[in-house]
C-alpha atoms as a PDB file:
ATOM      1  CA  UNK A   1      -6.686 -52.596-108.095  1.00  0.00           C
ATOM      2  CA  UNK A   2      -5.496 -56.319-109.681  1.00  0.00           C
ATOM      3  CA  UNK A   3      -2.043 -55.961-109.777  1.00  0.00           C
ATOM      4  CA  UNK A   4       0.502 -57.977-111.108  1.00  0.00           C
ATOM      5  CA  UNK A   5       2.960 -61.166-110.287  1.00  0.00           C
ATOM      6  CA  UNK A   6       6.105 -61.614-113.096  1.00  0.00           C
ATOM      7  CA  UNK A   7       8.039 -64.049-113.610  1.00  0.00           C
ATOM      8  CA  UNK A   8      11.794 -63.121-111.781  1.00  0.00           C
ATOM      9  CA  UNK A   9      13.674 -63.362-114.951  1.00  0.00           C
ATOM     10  CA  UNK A  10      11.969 -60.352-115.665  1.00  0.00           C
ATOM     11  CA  UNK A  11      12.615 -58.227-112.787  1.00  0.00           C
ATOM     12  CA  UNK A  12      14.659 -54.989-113.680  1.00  0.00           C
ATOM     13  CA  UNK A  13      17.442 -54.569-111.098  1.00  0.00           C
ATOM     14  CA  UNK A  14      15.380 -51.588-109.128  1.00  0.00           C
ATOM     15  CA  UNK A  15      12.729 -54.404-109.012  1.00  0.00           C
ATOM     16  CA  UNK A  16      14.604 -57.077-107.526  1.00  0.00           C
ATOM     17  CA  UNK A  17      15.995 -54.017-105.083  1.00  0.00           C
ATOM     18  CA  UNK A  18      12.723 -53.331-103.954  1.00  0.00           C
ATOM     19  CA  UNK A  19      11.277 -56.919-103.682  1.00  0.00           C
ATOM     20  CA  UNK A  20      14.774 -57.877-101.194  1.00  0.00           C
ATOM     21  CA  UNK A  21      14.450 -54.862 -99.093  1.00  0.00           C
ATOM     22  CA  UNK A  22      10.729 -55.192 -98.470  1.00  0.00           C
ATOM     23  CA  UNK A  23      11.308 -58.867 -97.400  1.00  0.00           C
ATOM     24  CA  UNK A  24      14.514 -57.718 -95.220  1.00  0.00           C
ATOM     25  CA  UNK A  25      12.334 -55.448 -93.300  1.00  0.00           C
ATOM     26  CA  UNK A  26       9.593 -57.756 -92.115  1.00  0.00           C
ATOM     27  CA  UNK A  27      12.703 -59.345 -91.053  1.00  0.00           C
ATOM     28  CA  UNK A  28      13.752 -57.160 -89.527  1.00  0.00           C
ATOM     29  CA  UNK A  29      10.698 -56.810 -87.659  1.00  0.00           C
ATOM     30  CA  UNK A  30      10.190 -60.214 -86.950  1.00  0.00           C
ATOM     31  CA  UNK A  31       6.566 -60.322 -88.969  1.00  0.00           C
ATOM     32  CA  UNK A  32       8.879 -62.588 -91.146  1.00  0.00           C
ATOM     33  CA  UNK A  33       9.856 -65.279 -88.532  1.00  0.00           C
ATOM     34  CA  UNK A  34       5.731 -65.553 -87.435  1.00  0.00           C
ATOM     35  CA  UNK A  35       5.433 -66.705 -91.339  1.00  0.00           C
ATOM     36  CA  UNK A  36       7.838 -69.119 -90.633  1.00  0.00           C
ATOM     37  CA  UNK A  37       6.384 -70.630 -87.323  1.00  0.00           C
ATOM     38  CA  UNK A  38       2.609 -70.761 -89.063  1.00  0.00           C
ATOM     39  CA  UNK A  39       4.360 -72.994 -91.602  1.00  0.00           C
ATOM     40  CA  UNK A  40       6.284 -75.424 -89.423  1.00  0.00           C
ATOM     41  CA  UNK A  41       2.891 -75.139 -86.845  1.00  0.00           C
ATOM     42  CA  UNK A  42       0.801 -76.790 -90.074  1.00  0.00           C
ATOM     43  CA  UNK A  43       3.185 -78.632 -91.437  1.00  0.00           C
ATOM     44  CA  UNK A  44       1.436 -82.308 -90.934  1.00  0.00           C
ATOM     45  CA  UNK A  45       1.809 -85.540 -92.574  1.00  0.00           C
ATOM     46  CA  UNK A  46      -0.776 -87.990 -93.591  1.00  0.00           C
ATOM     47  CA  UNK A  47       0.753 -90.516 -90.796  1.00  0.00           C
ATOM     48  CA  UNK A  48      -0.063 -88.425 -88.568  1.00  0.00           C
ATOM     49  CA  UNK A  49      -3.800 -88.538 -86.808  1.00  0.00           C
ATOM     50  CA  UNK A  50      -4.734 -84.921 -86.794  1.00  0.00           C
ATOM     51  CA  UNK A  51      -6.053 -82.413 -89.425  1.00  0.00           C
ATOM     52  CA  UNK A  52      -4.218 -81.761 -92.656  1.00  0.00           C
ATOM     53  CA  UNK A  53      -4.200 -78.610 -94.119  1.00  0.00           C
ATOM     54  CA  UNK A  54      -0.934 -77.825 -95.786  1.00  0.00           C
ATOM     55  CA  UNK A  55       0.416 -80.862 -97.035  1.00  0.00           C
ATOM     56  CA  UNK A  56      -0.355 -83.891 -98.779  1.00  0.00           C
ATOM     57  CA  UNK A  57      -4.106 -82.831 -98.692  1.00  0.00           C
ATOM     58  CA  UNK A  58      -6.710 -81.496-100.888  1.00  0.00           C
ATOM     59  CA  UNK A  59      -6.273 -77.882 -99.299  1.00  0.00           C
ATOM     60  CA  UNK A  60      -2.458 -78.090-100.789  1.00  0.00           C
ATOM     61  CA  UNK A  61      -3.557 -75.519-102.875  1.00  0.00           C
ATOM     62  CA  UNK A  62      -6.125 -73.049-101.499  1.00  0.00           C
ATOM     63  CA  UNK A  63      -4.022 -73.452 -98.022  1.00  0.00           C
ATOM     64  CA  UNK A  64      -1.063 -72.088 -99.811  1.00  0.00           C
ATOM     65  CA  UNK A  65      -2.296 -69.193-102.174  1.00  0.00           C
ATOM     66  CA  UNK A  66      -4.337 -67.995 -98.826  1.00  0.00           C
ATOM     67  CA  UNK A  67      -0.544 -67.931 -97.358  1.00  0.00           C
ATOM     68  CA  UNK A  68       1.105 -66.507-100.264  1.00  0.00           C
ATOM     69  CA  UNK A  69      -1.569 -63.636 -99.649  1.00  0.00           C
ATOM     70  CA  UNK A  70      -0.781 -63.158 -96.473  1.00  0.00           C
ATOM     71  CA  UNK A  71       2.669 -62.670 -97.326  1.00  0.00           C
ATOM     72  CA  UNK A  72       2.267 -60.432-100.249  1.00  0.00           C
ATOM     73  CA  UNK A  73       0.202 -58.126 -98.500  1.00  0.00           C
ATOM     74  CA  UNK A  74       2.511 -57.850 -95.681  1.00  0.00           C
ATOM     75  CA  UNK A  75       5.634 -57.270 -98.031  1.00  0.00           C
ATOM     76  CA  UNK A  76       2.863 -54.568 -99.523  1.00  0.00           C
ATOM     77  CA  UNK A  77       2.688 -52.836 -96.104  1.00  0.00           C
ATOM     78  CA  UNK A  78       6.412 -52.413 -96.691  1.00  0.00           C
ATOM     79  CA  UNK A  79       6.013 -51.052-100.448  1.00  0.00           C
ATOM     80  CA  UNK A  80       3.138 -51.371-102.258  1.00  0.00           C
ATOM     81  CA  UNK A  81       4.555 -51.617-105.607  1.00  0.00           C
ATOM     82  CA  UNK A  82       6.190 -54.968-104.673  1.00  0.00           C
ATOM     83  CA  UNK A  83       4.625 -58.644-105.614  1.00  0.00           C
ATOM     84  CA  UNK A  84       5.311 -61.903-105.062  1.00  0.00           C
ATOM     85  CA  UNK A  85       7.657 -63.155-108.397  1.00  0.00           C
ATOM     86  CA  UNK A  86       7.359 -66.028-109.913  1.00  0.00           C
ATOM     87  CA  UNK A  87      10.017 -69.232-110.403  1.00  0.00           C
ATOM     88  CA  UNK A  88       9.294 -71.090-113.538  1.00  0.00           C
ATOM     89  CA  UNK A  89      11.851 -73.873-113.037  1.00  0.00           C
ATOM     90  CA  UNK A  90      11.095 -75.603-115.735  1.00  0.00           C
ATOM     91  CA  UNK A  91      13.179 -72.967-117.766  1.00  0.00           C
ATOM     92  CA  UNK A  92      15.302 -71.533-115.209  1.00  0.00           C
ATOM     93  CA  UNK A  93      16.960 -74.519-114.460  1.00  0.00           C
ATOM     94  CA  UNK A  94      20.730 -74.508-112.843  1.00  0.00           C
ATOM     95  CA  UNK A  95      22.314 -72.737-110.166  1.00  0.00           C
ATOM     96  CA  UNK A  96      23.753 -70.064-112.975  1.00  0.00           C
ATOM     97  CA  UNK A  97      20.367 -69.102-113.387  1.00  0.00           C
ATOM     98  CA  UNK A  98      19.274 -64.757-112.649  1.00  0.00           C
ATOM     99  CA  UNK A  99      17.643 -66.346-109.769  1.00  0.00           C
ATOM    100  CA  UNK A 100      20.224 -67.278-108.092  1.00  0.00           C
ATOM    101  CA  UNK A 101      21.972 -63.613-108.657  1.00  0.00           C
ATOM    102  CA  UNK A 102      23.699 -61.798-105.562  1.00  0.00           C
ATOM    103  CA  UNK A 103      20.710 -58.986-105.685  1.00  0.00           C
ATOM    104  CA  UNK A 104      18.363 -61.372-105.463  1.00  0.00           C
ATOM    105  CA  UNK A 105      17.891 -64.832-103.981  1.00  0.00           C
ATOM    106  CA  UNK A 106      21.679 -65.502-103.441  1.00  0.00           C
ATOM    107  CA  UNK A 107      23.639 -68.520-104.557  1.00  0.00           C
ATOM    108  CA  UNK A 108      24.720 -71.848-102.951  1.00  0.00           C
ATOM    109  CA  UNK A 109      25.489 -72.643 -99.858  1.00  0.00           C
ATOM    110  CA  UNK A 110      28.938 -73.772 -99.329  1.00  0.00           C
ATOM    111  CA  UNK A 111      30.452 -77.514 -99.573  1.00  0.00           C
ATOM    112  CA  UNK A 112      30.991 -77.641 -95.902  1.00  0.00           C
ATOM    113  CA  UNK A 113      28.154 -76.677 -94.171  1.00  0.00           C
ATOM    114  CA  UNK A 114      25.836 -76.173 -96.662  1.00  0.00           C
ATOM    115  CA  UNK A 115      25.946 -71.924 -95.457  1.00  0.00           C
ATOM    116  CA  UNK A 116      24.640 -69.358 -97.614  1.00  0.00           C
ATOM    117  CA  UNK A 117      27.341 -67.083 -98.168  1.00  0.00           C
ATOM    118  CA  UNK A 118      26.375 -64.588-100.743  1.00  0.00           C
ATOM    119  CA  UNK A 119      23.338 -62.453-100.948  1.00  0.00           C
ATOM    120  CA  UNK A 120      20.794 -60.812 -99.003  1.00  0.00           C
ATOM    121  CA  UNK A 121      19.812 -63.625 -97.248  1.00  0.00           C
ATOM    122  CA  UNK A 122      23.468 -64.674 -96.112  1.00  0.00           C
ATOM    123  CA  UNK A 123      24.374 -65.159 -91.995  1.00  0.00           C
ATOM    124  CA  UNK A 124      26.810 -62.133 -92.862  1.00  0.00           C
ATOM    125  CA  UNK A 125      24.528 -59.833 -94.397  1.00  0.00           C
ATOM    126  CA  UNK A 126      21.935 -59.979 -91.355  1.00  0.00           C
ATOM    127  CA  UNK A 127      19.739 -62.927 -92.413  1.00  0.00           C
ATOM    128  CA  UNK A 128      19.916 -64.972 -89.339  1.00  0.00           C
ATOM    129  CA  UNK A 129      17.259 -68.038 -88.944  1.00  0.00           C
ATOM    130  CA  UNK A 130      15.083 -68.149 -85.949  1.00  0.00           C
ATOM    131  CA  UNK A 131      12.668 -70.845 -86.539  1.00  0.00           C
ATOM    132  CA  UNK A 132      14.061 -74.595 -87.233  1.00  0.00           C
ATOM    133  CA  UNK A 133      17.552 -73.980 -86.097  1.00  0.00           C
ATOM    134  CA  UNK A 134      19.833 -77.190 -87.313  1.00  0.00           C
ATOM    135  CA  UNK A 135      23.169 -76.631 -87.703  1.00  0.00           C
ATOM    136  CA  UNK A 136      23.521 -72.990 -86.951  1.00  0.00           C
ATOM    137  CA  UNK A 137      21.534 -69.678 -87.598  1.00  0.00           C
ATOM    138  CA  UNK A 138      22.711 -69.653 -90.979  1.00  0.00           C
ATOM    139  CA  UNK A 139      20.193 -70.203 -94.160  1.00  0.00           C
ATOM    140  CA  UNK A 140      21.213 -73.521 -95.834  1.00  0.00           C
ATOM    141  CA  UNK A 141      21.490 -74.693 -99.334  1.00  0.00           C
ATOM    142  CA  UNK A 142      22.803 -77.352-101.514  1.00  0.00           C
ATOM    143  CA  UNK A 143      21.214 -76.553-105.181  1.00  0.00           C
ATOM    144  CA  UNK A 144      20.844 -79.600-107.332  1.00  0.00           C
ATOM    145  CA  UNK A 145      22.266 -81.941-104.464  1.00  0.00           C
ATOM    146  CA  UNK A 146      25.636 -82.081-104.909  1.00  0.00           C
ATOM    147  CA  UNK A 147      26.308 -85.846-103.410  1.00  0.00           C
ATOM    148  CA  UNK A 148      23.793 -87.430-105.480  1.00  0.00           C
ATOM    149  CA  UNK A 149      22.774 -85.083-108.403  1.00  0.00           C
ATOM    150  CA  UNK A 150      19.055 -84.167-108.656  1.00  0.00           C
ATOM    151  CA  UNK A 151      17.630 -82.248-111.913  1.00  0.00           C
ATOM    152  CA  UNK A 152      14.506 -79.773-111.515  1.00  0.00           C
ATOM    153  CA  UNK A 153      11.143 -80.953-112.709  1.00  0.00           C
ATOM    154  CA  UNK A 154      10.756 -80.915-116.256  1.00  0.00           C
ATOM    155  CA  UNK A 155       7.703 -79.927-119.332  1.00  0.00           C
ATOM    156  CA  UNK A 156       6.967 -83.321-119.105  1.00  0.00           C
ATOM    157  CA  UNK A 157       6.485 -83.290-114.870  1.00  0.00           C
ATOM    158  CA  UNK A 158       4.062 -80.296-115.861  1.00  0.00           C
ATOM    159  CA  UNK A 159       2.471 -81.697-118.337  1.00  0.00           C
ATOM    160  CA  UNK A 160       1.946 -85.032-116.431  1.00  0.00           C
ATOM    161  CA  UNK A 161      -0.252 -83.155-113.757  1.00  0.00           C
ATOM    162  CA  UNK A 162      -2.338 -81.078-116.185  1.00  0.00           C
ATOM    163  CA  UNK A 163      -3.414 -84.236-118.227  1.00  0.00           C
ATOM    164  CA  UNK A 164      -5.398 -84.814-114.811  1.00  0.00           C
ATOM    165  CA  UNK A 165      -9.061 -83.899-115.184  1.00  0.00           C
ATOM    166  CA  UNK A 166      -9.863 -84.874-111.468  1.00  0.00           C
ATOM    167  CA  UNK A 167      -8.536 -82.120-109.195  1.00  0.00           C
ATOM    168  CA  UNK A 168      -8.032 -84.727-106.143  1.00  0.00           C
ATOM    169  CA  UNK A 169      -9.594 -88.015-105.625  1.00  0.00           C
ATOM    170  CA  UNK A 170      -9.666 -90.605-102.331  1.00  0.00           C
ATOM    171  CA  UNK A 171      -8.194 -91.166 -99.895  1.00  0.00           C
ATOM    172  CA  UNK A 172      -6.894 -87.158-100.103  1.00  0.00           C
ATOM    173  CA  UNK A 173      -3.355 -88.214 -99.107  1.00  0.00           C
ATOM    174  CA  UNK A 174       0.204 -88.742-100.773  1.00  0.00           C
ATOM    175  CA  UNK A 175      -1.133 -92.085-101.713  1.00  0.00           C
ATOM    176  CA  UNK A 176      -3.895 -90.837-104.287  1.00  0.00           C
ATOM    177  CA  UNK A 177      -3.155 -92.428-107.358  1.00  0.00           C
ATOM    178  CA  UNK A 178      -4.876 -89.702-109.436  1.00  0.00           C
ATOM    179  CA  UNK A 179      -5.751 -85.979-109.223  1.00  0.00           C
ATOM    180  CA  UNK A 180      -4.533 -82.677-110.162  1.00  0.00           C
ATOM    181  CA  UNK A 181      -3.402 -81.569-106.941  1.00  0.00           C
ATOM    182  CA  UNK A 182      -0.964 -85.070-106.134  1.00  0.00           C
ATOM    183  CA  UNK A 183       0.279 -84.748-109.178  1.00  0.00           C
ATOM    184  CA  UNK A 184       1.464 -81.050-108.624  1.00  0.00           C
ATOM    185  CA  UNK A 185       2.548 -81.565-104.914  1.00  0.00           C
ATOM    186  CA  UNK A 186       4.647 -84.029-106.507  1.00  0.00           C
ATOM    187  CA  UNK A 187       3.907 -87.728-104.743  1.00  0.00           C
ATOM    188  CA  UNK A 188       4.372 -90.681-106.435  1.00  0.00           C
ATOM    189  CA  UNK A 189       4.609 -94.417-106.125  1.00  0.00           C
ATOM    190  CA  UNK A 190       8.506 -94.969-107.380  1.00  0.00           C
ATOM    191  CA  UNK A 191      11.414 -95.058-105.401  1.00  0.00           C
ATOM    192  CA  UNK A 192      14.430 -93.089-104.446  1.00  0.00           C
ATOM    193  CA  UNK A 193      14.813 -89.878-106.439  1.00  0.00           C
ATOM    194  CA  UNK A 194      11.977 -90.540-108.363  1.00  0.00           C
ATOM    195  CA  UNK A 195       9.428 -90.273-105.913  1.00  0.00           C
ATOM    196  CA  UNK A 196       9.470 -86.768-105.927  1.00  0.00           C
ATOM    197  CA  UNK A 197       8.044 -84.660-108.968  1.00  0.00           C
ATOM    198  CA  UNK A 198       7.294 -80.970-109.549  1.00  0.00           C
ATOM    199  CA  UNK A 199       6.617 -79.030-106.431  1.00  0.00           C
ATOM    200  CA  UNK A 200       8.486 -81.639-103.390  1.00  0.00           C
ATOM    201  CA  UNK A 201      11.334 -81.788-106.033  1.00  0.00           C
ATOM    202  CA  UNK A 202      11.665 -78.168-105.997  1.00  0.00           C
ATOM    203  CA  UNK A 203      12.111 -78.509-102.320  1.00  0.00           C
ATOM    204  CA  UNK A 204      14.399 -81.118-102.670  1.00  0.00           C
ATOM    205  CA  UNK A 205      16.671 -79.457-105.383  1.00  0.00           C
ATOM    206  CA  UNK A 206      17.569 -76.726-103.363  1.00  0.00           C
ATOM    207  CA  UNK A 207      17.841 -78.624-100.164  1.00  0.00           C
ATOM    208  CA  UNK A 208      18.727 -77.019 -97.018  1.00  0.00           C
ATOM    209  CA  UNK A 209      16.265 -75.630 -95.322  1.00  0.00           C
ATOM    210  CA  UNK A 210      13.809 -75.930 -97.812  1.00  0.00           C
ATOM    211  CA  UNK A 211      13.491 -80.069 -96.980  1.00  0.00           C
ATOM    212  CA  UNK A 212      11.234 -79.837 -93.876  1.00  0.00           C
ATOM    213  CA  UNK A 213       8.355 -77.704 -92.225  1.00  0.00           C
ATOM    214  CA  UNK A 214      11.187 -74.372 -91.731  1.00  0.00           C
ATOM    215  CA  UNK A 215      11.396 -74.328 -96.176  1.00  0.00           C
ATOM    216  CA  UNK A 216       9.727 -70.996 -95.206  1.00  0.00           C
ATOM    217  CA  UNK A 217      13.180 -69.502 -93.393  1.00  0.00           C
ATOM    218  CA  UNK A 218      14.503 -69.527 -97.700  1.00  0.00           C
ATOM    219  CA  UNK A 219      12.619 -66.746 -99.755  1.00  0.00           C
ATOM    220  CA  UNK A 220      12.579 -68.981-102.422  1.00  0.00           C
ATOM    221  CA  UNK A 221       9.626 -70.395-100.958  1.00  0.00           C
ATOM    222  CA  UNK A 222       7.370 -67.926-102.083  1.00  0.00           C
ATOM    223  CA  UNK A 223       8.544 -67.469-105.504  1.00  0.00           C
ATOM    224  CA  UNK A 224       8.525 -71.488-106.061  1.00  0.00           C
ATOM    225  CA  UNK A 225       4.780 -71.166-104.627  1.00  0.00           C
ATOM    226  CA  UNK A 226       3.450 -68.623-106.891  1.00  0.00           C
ATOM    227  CA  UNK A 227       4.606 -70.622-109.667  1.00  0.00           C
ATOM    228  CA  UNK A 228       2.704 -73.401-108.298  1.00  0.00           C
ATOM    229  CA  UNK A 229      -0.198 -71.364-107.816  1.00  0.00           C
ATOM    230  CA  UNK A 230       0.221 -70.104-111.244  1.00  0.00           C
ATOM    231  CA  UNK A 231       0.173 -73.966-112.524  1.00  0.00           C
ATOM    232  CA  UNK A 232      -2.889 -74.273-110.323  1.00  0.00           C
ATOM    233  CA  UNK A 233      -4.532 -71.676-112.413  1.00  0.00           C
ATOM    234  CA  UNK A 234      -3.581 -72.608-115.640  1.00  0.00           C
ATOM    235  CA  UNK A 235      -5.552 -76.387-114.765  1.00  0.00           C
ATOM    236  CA  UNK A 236      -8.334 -74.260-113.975  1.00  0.00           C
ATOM    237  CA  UNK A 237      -8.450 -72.854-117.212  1.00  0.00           C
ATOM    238  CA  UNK A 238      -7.835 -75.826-119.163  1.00  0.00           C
ATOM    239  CA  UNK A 239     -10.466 -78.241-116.982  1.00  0.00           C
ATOM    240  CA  UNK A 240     -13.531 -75.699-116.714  1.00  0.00           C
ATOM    241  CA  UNK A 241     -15.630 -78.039-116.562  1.00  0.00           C
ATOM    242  CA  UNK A 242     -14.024 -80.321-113.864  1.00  0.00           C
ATOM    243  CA  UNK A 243     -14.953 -79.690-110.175  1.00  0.00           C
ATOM    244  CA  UNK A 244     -12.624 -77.240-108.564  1.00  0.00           C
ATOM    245  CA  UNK A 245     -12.111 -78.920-105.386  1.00  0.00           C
ATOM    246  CA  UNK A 246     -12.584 -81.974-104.335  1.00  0.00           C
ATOM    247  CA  UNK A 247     -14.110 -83.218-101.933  1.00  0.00           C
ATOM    248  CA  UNK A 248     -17.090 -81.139-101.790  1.00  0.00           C
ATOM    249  CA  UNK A 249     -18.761 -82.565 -98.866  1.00  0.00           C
ATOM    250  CA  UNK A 250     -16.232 -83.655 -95.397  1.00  0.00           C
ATOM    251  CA  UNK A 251     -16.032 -87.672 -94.733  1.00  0.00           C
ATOM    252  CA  UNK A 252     -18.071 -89.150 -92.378  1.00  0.00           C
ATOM    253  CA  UNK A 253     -17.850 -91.261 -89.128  1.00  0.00           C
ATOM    254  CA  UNK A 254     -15.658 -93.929 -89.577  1.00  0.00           C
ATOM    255  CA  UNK A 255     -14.007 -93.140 -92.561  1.00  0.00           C
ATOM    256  CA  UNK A 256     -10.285 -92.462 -92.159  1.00  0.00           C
ATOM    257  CA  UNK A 257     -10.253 -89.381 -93.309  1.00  0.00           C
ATOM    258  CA  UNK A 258     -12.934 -87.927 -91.109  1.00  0.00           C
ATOM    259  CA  UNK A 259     -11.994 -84.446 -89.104  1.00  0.00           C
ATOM    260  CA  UNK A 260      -8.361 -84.991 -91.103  1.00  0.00           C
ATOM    261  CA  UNK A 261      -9.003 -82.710 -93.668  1.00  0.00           C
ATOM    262  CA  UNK A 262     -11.322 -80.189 -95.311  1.00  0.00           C
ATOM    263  CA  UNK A 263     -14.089 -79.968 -97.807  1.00  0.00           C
ATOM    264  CA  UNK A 264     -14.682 -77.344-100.486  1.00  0.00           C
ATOM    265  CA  UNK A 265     -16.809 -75.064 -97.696  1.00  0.00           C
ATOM    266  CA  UNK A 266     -15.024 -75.664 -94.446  1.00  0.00           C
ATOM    267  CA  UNK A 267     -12.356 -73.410 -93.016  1.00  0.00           C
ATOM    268  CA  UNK A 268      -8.870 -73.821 -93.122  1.00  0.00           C
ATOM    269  CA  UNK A 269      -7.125 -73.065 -90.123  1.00  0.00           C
ATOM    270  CA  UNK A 270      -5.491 -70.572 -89.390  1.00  0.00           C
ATOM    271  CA  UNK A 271      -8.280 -68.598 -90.762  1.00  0.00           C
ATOM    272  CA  UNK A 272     -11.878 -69.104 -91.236  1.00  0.00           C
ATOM    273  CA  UNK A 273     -11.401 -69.065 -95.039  1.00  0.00           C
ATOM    274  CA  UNK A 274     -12.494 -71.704 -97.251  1.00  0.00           C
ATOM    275  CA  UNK A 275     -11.291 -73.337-100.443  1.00  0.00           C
ATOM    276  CA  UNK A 276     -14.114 -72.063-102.001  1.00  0.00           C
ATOM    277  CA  UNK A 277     -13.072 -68.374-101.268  1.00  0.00           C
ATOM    278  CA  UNK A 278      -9.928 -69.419-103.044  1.00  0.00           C
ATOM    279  CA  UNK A 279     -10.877 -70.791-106.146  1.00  0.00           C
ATOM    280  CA  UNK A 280     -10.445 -67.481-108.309  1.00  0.00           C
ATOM    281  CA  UNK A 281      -7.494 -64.748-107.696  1.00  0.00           C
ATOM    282  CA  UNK A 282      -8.753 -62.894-111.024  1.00  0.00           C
ATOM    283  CA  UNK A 283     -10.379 -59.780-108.349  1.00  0.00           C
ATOM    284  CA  UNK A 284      -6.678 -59.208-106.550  1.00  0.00           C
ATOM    285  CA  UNK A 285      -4.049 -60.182-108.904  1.00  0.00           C
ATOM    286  CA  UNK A 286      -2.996 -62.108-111.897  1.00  0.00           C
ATOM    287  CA  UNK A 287       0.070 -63.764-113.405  1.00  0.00           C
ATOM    288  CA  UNK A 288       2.609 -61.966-116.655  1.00  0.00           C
ATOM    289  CA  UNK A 289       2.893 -65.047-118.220  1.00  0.00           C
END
């Protein structure tokens, strides 16, 4: 059966019970912490002379709702009327917001050290990170970056990436100066602050660990992800007639780009799926929008 992803704001309190406890036992069970690793294990940049899959590459997208997936049917093992919720943070915008509630995500982490201190996913309450250790064990936050104040992406950041009728264009990095998928992973040409639009600001308004390849150790991960892969499907609807994915066909010998990252019918590694088999979701769930 499709079933259904909602936006968190809409989560009844049994909901947001269920969703916490079915994430705190593949915790528990350390399926959680093998997440984690795949994440930091793929996390590559486009300096780097090796294959991109995850980041700052075409497969930004399909890489990441194959992940999502994977994590969603795990937490389904756990209970199977649990999904992956939604973060639209273009509404829910401040650290006040449900989100950030003690039954569900938590709140800040503390001037200090940056510590999580309330919630589920507090040191104290059992959360203890495994997998891109820094400072201590202890999840880390620092919503809206309290030394030098970052906002949330906007409408407008939205907006900006949906205008794009190209889903990705050459060279299929962080330097692309058009295409759907840049514009959503959120690189850009300016400087400082403003470099960083609509999915890496996410990242970078909640800090902590969500700033490197460990974001994965902070549940909000996923729920800022299936909002992204709920933007993803929204371009799809309103560009049916654009390609996709981009590129279709893998660069040759001697371009720069060759064995670095994936056409629309090669695998993505971990797993032998293809962008192609992630172009629709419409046969396993869909999004209450």
């Amino acid at each position: 059966m499709v079933y259904t992803r909602r936006n968190q704001n809409t989560l009844s309190r049994a909901e947001r019970r269920r969703f916490v406890d079915a994430v705190l036992r593949l915790k528990r069970r350390g399926e959680y912490d093998e997440f984690v690793r795949t994440h930091i294990d793929f996390y590559v940049s486009d300096g780097d002379d090796r294959l991109r899959v995850a980041h700052m590459t075409p497969t930004f997208l399909p890489w990441h709702r194959r992940f999502l997936l994977d994590f969603e049917r795990a937490l389904r093992r756990m209970d199977d009327g649990v999904t992956v919720p939604y973060w639209d943070w273009t509404k829910d915008r401040s650290p006040a917001a449900s989100l950030w509630s003690e039954d569900l995500m938590g709140g800040n982490g503390r001037r200090s050290d940056r510590r999580v201190m309330t919630g589920p996913f507090a040191r104290r309450n059992g959360w203890v990170v495994k997998e891109a250790v820094t400072d201590g064990d202890f999840l880390t936050r620092d919503l809206g970056r309290r030394s030098d104040p970052l906002e949330l992406p906007t409408h407008r950041d939205v907006t900006w990436a949906m205008a794009e009728t190209v889903y990705d264009v050459e060279p299929w990095d962080s330097t692309s100066r058009r295409g759907f998928r840049n514009r959503l992973e959120g690189w850009t040409e300016e400087s400082g602050s403003a470099r960083w639009r609509s999915h890496n600001r996410v990242h970078r308004w909640v800090g902590g660990h969500m700033l490197g390849g460990g974001s994965v150790n902070d549940p909000v991960f996923w729920l800022n992800h299936a909002f992204v892969d709920l933007l993803w499907s929204r371009w799809q609807r309103l560009h049916p007639d654009s390609a996709p994915y981009l590129p279709a066909k893998p660069p040759t010998l001697g371009d720069a780009q060759y064995r670095r990252i994936v056409a629309r019918r090669e695998a993505m590694p971990p797993w032998r799926t293809t962008p192609q088999d992630m172009l629709s979701h419409k046969t396993i769930y869909r999004y209450a929008e």
